[in-house]
C-alpha atoms as a PDB file:
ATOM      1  CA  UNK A   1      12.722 -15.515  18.049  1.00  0.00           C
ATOM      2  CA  UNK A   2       9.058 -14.480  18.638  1.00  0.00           C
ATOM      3  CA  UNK A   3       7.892 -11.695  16.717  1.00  0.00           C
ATOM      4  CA  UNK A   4       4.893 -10.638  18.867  1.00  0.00           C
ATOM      5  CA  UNK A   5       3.908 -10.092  22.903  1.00  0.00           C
ATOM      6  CA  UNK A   6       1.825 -13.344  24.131  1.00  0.00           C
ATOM      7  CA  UNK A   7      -1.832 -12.586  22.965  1.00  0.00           C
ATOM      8  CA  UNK A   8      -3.875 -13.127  25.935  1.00  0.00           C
ATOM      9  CA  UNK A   9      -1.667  -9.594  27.811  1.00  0.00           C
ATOM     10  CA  UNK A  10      -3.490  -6.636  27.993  1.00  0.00           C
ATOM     11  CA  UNK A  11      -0.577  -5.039  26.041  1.00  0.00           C
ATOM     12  CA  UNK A  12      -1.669  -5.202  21.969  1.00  0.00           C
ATOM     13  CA  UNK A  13       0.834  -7.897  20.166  1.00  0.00           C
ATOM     14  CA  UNK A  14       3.653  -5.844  18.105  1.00  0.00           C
ATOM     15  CA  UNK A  15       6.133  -6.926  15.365  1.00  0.00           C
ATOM     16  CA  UNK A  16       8.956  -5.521  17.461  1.00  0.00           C
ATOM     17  CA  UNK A  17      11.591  -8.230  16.218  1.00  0.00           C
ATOM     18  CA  UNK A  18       9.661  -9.185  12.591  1.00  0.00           C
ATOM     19  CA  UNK A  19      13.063 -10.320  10.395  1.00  0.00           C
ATOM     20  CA  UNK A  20      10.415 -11.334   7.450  1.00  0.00           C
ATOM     21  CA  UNK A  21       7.040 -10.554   5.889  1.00  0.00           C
ATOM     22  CA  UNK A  22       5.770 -14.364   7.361  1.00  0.00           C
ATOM     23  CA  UNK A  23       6.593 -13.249  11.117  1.00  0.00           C
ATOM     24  CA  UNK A  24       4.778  -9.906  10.031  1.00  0.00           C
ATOM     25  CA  UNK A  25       2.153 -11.361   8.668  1.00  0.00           C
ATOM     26  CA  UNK A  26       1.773 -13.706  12.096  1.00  0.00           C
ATOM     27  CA  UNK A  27       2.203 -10.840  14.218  1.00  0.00           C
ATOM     28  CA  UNK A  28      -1.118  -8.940  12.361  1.00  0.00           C
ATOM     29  CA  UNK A  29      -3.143 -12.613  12.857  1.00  0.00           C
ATOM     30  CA  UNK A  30      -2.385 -12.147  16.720  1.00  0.00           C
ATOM     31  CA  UNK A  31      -3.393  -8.955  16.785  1.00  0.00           C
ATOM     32  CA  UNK A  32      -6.471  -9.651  14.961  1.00  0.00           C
ATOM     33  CA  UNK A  33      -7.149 -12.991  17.336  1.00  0.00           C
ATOM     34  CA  UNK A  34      -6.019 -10.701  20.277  1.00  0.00           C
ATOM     35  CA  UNK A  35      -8.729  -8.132  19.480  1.00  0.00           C
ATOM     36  CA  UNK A  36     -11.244 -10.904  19.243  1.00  0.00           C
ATOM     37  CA  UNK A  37     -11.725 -10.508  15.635  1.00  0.00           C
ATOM     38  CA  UNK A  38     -12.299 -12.977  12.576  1.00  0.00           C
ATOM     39  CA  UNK A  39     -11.195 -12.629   9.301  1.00  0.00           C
ATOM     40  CA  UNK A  40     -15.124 -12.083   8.235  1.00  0.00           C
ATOM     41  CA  UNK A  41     -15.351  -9.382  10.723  1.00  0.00           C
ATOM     42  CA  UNK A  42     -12.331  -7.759   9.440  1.00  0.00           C
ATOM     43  CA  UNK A  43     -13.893  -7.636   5.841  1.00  0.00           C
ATOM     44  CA  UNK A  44     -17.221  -6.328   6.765  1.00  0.00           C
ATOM     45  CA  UNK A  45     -15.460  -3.727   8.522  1.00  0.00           C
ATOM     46  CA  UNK A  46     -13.635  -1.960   6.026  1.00  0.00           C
ATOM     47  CA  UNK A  47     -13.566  -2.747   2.556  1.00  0.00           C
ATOM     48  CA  UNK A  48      -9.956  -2.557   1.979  1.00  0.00           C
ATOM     49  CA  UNK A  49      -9.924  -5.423   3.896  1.00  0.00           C
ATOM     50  CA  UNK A  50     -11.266  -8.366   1.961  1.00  0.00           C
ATOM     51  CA  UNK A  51     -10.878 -12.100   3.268  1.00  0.00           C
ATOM     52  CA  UNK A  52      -8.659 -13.145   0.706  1.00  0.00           C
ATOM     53  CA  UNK A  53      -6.304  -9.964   0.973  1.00  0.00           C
ATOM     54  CA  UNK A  54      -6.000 -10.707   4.455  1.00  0.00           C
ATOM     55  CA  UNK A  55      -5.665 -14.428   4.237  1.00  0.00           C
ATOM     56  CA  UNK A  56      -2.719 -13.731   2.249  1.00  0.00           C
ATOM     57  CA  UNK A  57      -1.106 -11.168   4.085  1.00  0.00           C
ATOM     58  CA  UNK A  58      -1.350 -12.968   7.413  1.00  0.00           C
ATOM     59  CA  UNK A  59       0.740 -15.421   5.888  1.00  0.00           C
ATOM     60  CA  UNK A  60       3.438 -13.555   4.729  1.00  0.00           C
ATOM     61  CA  UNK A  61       2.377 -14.009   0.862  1.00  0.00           C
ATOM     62  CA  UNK A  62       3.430 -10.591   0.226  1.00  0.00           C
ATOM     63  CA  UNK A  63       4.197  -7.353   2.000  1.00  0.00           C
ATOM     64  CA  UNK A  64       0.884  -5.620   2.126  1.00  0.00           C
ATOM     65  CA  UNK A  65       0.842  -1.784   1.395  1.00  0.00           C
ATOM     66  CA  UNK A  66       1.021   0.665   4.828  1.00  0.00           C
ATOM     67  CA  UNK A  67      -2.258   2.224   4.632  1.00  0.00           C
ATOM     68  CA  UNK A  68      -3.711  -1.962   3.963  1.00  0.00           C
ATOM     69  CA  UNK A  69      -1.675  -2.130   7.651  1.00  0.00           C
ATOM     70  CA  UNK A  70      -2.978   1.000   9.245  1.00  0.00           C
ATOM     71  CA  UNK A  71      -6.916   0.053   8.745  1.00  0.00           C
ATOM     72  CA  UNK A  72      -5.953  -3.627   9.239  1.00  0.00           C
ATOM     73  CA  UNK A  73      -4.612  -2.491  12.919  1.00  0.00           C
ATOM     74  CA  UNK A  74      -6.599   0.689  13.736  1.00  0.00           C
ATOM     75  CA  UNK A  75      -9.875  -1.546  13.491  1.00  0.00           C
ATOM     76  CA  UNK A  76      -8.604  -4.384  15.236  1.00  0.00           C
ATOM     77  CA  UNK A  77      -7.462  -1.483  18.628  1.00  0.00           C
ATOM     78  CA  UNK A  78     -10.588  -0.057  17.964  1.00  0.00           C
ATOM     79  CA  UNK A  79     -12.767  -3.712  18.693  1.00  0.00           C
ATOM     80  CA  UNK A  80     -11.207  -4.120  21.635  1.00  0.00           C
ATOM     81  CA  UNK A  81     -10.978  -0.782  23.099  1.00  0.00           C
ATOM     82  CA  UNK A  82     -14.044   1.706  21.424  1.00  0.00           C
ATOM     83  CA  UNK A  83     -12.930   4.503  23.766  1.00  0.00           C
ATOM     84  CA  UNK A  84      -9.201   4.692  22.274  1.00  0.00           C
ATOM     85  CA  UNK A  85      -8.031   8.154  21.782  1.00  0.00           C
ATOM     86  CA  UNK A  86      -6.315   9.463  18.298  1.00  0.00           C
ATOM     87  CA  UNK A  87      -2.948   9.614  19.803  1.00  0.00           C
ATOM     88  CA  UNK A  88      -3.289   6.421  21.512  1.00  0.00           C
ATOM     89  CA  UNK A  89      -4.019   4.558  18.043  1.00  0.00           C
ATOM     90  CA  UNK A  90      -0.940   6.586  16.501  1.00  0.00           C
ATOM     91  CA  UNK A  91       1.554   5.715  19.022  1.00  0.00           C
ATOM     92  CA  UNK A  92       0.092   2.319  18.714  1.00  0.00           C
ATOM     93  CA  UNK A  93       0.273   1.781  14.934  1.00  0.00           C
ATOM     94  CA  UNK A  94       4.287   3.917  14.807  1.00  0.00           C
ATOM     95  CA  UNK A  95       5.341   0.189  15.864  1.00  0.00           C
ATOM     96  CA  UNK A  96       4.188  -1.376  13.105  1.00  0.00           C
ATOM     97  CA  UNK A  97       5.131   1.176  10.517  1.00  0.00           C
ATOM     98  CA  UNK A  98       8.325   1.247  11.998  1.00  0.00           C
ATOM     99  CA  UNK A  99       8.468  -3.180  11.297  1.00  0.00           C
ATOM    100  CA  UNK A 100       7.018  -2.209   7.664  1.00  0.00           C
ATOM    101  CA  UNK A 101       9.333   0.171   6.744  1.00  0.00           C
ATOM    102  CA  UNK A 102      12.234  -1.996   7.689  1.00  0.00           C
ATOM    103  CA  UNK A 103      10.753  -5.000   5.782  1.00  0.00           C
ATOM    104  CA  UNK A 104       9.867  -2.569   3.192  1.00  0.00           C
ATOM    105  CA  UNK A 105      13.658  -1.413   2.374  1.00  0.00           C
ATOM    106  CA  UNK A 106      15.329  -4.349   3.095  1.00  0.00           C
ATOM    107  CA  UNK A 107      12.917  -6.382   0.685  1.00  0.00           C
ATOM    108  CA  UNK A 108      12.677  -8.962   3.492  1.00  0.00           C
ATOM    109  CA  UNK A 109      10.874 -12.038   1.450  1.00  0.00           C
ATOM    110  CA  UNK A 110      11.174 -10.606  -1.312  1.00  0.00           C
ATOM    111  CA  UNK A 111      12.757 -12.569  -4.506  1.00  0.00           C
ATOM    112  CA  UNK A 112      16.413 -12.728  -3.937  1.00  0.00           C
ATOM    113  CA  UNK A 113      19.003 -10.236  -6.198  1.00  0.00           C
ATOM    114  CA  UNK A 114      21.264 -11.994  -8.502  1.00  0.00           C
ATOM    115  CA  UNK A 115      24.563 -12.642  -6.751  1.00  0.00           C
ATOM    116  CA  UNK A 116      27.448 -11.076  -7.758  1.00  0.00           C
ATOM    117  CA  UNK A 117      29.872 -13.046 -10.279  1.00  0.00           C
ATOM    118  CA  UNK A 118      33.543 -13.851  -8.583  1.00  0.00           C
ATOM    119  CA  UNK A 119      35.814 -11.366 -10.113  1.00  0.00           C
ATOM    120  CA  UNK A 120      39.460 -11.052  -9.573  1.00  0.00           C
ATOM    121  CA  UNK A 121      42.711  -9.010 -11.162  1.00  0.00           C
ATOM    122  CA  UNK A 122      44.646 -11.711  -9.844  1.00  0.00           C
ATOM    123  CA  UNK A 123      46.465 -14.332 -12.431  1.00  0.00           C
ATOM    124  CA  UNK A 124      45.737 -17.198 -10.276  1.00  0.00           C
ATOM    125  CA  UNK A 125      41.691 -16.892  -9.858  1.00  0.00           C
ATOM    126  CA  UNK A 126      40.340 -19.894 -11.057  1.00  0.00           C
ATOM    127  CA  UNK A 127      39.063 -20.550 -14.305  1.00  0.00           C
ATOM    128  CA  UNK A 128      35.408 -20.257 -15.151  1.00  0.00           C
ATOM    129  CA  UNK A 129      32.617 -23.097 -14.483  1.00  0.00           C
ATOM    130  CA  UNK A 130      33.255 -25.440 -17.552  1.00  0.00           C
ATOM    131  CA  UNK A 131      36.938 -24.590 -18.276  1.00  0.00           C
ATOM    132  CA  UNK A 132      38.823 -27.737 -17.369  1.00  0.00           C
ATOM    133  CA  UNK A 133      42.370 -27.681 -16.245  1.00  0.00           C
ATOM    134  CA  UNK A 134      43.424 -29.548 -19.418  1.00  0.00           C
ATOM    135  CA  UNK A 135      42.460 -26.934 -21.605  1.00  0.00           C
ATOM    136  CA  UNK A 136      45.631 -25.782 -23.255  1.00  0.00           C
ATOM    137  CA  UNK A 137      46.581 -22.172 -22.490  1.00  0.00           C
ATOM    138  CA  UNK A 138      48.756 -20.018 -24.207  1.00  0.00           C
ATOM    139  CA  UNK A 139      52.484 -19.895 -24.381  1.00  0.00           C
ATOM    140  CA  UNK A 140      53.953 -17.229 -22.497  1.00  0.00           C
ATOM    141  CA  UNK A 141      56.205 -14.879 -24.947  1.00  0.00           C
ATOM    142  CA  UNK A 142      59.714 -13.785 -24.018  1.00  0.00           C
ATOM    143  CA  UNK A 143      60.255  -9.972 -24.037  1.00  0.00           C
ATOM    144  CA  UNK A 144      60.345  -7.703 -26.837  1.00  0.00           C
ATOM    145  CA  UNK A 145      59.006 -10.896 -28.936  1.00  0.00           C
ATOM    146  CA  UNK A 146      56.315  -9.829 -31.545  1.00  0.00           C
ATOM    147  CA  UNK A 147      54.305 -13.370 -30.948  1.00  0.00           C
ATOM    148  CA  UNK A 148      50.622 -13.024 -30.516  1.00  0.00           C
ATOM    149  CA  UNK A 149      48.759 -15.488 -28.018  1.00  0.00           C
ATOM    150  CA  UNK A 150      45.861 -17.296 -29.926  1.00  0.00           C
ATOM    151  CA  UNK A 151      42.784 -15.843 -29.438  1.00  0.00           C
ATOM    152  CA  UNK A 152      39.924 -17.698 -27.409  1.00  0.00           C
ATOM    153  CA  UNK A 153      36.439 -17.271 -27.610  1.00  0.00           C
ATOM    154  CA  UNK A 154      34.627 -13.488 -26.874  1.00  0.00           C
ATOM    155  CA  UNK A 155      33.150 -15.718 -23.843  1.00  0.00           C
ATOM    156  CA  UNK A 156      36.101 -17.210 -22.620  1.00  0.00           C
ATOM    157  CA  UNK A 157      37.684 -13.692 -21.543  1.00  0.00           C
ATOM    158  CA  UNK A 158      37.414 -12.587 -18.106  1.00  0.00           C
ATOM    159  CA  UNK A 159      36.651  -9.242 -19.210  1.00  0.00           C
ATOM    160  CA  UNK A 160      33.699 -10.999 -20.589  1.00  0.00           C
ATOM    161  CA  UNK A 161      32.492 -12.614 -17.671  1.00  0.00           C
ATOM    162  CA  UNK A 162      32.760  -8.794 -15.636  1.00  0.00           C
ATOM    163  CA  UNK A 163      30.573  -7.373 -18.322  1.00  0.00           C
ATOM    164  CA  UNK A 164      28.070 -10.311 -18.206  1.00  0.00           C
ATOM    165  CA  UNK A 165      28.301 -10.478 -14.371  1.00  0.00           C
ATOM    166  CA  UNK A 166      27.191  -7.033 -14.546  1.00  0.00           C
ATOM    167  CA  UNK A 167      24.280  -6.912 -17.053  1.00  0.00           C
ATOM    168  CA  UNK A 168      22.678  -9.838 -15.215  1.00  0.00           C
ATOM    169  CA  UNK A 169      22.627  -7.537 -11.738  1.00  0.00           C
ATOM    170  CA  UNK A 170      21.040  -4.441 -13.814  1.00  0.00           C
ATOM    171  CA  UNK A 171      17.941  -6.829 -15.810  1.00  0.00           C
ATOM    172  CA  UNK A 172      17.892  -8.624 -12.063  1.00  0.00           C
ATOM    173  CA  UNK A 173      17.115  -5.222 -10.578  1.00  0.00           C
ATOM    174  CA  UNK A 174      14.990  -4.151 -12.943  1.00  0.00           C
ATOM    175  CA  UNK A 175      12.564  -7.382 -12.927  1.00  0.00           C
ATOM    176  CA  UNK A 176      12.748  -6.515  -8.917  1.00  0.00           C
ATOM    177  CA  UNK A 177      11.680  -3.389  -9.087  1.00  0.00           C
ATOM    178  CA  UNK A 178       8.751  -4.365 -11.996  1.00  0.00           C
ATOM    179  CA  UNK A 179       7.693  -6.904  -9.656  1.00  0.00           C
ATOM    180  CA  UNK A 180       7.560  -4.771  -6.484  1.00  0.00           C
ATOM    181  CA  UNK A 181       5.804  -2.364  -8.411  1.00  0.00           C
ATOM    182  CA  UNK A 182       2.656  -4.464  -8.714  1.00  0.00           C
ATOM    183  CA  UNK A 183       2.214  -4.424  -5.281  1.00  0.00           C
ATOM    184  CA  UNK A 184       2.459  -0.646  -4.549  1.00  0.00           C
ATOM    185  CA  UNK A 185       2.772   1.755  -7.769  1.00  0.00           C
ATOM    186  CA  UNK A 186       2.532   4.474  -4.790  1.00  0.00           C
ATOM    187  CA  UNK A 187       4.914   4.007  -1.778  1.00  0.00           C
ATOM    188  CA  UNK A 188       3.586   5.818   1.602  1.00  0.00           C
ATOM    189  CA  UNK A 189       5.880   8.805   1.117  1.00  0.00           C
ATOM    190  CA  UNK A 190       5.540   9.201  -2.420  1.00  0.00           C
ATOM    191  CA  UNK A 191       2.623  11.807  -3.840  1.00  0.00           C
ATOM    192  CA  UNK A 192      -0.072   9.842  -5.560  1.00  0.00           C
ATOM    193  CA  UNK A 193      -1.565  11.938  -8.434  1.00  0.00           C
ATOM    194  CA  UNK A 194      -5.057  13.186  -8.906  1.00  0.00           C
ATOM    195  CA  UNK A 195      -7.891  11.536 -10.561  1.00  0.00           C
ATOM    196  CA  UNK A 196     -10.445  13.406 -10.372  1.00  0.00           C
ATOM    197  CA  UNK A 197     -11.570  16.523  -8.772  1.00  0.00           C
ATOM    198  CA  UNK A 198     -14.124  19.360  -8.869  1.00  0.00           C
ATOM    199  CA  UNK A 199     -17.016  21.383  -7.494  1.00  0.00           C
ATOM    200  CA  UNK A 200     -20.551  20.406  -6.847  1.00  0.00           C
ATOM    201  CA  UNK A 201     -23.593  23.003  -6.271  1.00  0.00           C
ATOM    202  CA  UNK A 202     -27.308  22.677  -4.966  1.00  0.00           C
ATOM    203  CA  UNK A 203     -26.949  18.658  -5.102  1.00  0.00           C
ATOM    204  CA  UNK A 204     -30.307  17.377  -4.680  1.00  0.00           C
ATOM    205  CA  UNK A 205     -31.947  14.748  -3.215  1.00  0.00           C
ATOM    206  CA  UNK A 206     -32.905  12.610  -6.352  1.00  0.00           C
ATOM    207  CA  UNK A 207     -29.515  13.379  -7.468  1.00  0.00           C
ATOM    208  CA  UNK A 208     -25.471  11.415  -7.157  1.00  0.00           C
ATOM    209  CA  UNK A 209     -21.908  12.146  -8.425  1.00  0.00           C
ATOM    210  CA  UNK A 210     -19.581   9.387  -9.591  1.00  0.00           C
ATOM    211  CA  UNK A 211     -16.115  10.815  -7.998  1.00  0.00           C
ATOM    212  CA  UNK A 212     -13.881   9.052 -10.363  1.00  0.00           C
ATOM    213  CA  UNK A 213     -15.539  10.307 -13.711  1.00  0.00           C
ATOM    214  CA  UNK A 214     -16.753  13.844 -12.610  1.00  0.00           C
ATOM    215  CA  UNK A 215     -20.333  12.110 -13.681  1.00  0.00           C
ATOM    216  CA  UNK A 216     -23.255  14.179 -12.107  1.00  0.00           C
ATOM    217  CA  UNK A 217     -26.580  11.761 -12.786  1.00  0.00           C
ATOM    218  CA  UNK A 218     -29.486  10.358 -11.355  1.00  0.00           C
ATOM    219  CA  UNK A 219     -28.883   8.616  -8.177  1.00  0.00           C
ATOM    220  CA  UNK A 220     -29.755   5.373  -9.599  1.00  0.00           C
ATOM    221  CA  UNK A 221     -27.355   5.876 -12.400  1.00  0.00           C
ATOM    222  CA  UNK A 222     -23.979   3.087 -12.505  1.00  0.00           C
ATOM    223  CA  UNK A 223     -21.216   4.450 -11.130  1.00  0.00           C
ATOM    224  CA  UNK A 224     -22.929   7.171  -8.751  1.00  0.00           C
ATOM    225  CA  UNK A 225     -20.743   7.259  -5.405  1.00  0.00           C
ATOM    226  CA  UNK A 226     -23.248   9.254  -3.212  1.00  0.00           C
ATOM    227  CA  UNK A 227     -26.535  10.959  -2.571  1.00  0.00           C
ATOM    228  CA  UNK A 228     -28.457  12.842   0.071  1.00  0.00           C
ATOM    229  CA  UNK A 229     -31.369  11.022  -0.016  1.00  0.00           C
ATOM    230  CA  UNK A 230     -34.373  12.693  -0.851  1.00  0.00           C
ATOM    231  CA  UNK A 231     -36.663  12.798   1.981  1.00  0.00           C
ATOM    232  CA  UNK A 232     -34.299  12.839   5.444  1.00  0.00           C
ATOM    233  CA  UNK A 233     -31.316  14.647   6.002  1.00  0.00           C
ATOM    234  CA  UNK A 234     -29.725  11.322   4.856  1.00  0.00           C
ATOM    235  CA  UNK A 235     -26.011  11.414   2.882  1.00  0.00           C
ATOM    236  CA  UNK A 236     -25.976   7.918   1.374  1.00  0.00           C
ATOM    237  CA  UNK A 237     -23.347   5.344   0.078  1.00  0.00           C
ATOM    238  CA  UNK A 238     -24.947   4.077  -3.563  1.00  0.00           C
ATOM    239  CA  UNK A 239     -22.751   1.703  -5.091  1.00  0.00           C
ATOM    240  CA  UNK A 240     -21.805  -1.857  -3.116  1.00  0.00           C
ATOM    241  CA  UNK A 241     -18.098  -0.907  -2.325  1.00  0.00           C
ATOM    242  CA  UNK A 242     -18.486   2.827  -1.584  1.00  0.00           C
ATOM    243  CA  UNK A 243     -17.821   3.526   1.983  1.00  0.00           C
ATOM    244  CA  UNK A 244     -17.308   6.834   4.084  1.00  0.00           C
ATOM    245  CA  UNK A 245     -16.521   8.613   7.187  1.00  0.00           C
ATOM    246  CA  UNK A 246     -16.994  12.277   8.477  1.00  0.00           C
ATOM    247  CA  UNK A 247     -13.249  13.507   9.873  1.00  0.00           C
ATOM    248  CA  UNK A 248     -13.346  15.090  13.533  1.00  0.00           C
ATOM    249  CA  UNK A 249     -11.744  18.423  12.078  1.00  0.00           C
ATOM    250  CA  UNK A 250     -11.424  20.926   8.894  1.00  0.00           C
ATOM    251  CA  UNK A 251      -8.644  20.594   7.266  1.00  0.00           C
ATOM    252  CA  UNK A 252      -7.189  20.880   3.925  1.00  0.00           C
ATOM    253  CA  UNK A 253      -8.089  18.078   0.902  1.00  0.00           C
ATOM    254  CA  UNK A 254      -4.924  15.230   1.579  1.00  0.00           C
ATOM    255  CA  UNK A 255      -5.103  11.521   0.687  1.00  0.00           C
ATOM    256  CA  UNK A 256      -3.240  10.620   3.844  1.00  0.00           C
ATOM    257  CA  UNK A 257      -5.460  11.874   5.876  1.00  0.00           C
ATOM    258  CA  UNK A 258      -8.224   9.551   4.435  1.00  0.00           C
ATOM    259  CA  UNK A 259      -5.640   6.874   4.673  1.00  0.00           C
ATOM    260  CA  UNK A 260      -5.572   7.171   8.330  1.00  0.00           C
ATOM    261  CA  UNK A 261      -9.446   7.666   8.686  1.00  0.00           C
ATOM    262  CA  UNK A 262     -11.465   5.034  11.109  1.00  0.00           C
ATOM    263  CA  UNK A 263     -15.270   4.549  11.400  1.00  0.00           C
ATOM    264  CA  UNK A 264     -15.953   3.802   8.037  1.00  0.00           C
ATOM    265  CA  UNK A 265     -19.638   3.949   7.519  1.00  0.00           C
ATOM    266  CA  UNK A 266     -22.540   3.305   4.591  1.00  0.00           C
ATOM    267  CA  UNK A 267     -24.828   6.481   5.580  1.00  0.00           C
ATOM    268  CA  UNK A 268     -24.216   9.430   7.270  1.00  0.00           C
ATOM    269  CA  UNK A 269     -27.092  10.158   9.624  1.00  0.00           C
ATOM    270  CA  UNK A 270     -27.457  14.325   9.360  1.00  0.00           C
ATOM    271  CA  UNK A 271     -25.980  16.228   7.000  1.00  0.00           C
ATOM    272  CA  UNK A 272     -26.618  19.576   8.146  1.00  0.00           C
ATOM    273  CA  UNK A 273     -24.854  19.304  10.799  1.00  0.00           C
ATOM    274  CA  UNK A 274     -21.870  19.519   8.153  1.00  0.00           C
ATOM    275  CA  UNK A 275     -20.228  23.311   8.761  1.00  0.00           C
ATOM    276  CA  UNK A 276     -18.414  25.096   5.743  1.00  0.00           C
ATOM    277  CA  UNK A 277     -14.757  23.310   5.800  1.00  0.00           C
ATOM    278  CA  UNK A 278     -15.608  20.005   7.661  1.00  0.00           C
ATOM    279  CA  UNK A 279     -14.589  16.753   5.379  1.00  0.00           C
ATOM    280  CA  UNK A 280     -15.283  13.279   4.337  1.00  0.00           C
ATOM    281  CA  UNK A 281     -13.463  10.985   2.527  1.00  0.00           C
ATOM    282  CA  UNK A 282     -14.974   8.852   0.496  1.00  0.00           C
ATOM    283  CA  UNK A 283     -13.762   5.391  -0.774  1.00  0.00           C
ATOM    284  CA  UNK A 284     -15.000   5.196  -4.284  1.00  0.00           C
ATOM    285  CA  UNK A 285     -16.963   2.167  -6.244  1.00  0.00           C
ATOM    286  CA  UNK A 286     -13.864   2.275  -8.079  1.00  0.00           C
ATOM    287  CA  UNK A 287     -11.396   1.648  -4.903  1.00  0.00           C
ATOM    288  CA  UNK A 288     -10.054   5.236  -4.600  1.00  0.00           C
ATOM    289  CA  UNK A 289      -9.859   7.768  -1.925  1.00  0.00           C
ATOM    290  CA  UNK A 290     -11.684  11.062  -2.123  1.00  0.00           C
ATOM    291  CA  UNK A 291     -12.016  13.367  -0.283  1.00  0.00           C
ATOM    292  CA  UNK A 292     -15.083  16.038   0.108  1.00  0.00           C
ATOM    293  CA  UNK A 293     -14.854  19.809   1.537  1.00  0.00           C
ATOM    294  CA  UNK A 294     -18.474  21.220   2.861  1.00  0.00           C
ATOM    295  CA  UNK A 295     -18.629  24.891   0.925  1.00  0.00           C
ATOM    296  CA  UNK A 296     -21.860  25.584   1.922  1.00  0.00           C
ATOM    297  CA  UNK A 297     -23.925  24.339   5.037  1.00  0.00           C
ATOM    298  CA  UNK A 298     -27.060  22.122   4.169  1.00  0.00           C
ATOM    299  CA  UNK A 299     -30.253  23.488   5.241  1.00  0.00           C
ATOM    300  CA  UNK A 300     -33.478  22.663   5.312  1.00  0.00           C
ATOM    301  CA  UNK A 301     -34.742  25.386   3.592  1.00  0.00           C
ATOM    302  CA  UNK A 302     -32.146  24.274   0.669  1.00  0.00           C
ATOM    303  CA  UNK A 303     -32.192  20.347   0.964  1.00  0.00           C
ATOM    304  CA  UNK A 304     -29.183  20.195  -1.190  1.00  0.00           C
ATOM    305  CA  UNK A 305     -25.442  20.065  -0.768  1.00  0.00           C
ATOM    306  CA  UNK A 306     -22.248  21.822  -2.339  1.00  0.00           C
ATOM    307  CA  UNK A 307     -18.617  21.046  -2.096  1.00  0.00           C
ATOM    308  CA  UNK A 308     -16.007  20.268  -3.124  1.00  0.00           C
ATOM    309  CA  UNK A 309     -13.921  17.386  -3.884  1.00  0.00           C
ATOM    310  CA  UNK A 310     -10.727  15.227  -5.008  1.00  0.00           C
ATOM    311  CA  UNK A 311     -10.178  11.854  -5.605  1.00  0.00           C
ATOM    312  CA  UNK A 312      -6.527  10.320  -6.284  1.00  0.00           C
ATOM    313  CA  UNK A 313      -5.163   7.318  -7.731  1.00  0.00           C
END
């Protein structure tokens, strides 16, 4: 059953009928070959998306985490349609959250459960794998007689096999559950805890702040996320992986809201047109989100910058 529309429509392919992560994973490589993208484009665009990440999730090597999904398909609507409206990318992207989260609970591709052990209450159920037919069995006693039946094996009892059945489907679950853990300590609708956080004053130009450590230091210093730059009204990404984008409206300090963020950028070309309240998130050297609240309006006059700011695991 195809999973996607036929790429060359105008309509965006969808995973309307994905049944597994491989059909998902070949409904994002239309979409990405429908926008007119490659997988090098995708990676220079955003840098949660890195060729071999996307190599793998295209074909269905794993389930990739939703916010990997929404900046996988927000950038690849955005390349072929710049002038795309907010609601017109969420309405877009609901149809592949919906095909995630039905993967997602249903462990589609996943490793398979332990299956149940055969149990039955009734006399006849057949004997456990390696008891042969031959094997003697003991003699039935007449009532009110006081003769024992010998006494097999603990792990020839059928209570034994219940109990047995039973631990294997709880250490089964449990290596499940390690395992899916690697790929996303932080489900979508669960609250991912803080880092870092704090408040920056009068930030100046030869000056940066590592957001994961709380580190204020020389711009030049390891680890420093970003700096206005010293001579233009300049904010600027330092370290290789940092990336960031101004958000179109004030709002309060939320990881989703970074999560959902498009127009990732290395510089930001004026920061004084940045109004008390206005934010940008911030991905980190490290590869977290943070997020940054304007407290006090860059001026010329000042040449520095103060807010404030939280980054989350």
């Amino acid at each position: 059953m195809p999973t996607t529309n036929p790429p060359d429509q105008n309509t965006p392919p969808q995973p309307t009928e994905a049944a597994s992560r491989r059909e998902f994973g070949a409904a994002l490589r239309d979409l990405r070959r429908w926008a007119g993208l490659t997988q090098k484009d995708l990676e220079a665009a955003h840098p949660m998306l890195t060729d071999s990440t996307i190599s793998d999730h295209e074909r269905g090597v794993r389930l990739p985490r939703l916010e990997w999904v929404h900046a996988y398909v927000t950038r690849c609507l955005r390349h072929r349609d710049p002038q795309a409206s907010r609601p017109q990318l969420d309405a877009e992207f609901d149809h592949w959250r919906t095909a995630w989260t039905r993967l997602e609970h249903t462990d589609a591709g996943q490793t398979p459960a332990v299956p149940a052990q055969r149990v039955t209450g009734s006399p006849e159920a057949s004997p456990p794998a390696g008891h042969s037919e031959s094997t003697p069995t003991a003699p039935v006693s007449e009532p009110g007689s006081r003769e024992r039946s010998p006494r097999h094996p603990w792990w020839r009892s059928r209570r034994a096999w219940v109990i047995g059945g039973a631990a294997m489907l709880v250490v089964a679950g449990g290596v499940i559950a390690a395992v899916t853990s690697l790929f996303d300590p932080n489900p979508p609708d669960t609250p991912h805890p803080v880092h870092a956080s704090g408040t920056v004053e009068n930030l100046l130009g030869v000056e940066g702040i590592d957001l994961d450590t709380n580190n204020r230091a020389d711009q030049e210093a390891p680890g420093v996320d970003i700096s206005p730059a010293a001579t233009s009204t300049h904010l600027n990404a330092m370290a290789n992986r940092v990336t960031f984008t101004v958000l179109p409206a004030a709002g309060a300090e939320e990881r989703q809201r970074c999560v959902k963020a498009v127009d990732w950028m290395r510089q930001i070309p004026n920061i004084y047109d940045l109004t008390e309240g206005r934010n940008i998130c911030v991905i980190t050297d490290e590869g977290r989100f943070s997020m940054l609240t304007i407290t006090k309006r860059a001026t010329a006059a000042t040449g520095t910058m103060n807010f404030h700011y939280t980054t989350w695991n």
